[in-house]
Protein backbone atom coordinates (compact mmCIF):
# COMPACT_ATOMS: atom_id res chain seq x y z
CA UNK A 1 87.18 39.90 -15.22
CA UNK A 2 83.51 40.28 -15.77
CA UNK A 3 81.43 39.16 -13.27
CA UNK A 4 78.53 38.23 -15.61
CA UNK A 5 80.88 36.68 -18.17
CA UNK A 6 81.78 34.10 -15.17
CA UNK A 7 78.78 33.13 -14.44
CA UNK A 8 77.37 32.81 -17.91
CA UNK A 9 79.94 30.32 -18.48
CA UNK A 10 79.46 28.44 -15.83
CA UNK A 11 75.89 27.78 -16.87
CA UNK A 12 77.40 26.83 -20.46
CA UNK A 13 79.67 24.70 -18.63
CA UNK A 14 77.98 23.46 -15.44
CA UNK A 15 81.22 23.24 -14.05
CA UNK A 16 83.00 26.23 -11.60
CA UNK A 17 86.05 24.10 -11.63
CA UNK A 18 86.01 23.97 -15.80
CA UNK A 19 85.81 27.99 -15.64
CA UNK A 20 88.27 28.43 -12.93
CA UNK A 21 90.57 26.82 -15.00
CA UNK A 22 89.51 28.48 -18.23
CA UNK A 23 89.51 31.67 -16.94
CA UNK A 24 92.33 31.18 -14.29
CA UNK A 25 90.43 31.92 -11.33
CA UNK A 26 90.18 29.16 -8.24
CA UNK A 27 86.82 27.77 -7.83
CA UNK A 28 85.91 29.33 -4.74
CA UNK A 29 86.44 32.54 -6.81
CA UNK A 30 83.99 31.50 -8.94
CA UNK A 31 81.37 30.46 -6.92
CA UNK A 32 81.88 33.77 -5.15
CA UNK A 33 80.98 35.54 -8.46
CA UNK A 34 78.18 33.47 -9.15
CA UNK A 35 76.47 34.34 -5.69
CA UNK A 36 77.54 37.62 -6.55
CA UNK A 37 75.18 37.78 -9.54
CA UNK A 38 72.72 35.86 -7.75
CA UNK A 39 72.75 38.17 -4.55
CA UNK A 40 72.51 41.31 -7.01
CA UNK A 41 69.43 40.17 -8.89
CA UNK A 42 67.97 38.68 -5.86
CA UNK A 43 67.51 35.30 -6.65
CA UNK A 44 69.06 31.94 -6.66
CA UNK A 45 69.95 31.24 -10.20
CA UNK A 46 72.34 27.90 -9.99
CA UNK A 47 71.84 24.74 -7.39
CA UNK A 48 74.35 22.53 -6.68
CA UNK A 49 73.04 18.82 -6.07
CA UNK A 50 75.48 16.45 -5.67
CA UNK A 51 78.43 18.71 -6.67
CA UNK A 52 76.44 19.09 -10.19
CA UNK A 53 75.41 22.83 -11.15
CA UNK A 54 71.33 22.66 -11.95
C-alpha cells in the first residue's frame, strides 16, 4: 500500500474510517500513515475537530 495514496484519499474522503474500509486497513493504520506523510514533509497537513478531518 502506498503511503501517499492513503492519505490522498483521506483528504478526498475526510474520513480515515471510509479509507480503512476501502482500502482494508483499520483506522488507526490510517491515521498512522497520514502522520507518516505529515511527519516526512514536516508539517501538519489534516486536523481533526470534532472527529471531522479539516
Amino acid at each position: 500500500m502506498n503511503t501517499y495514496y492513503a492519505f490522498i484519499k483521506a483528504i478526498e474522503t475526510c474520513s480515515f474510517t471510509e479509507v480503512a474500509e476501502e482500502l482494508g486497513y483499520s483506522q488507526s493504520a490510517i491515521s498512522q500513515m497520514v502522520n507518516s506523510v505529515e511527519e516526512e514533509l514536516s508539517k501538519k497537513l489534516i486536523y481533526v475537530i470534532e472527529r471531522e478531518l479539516h
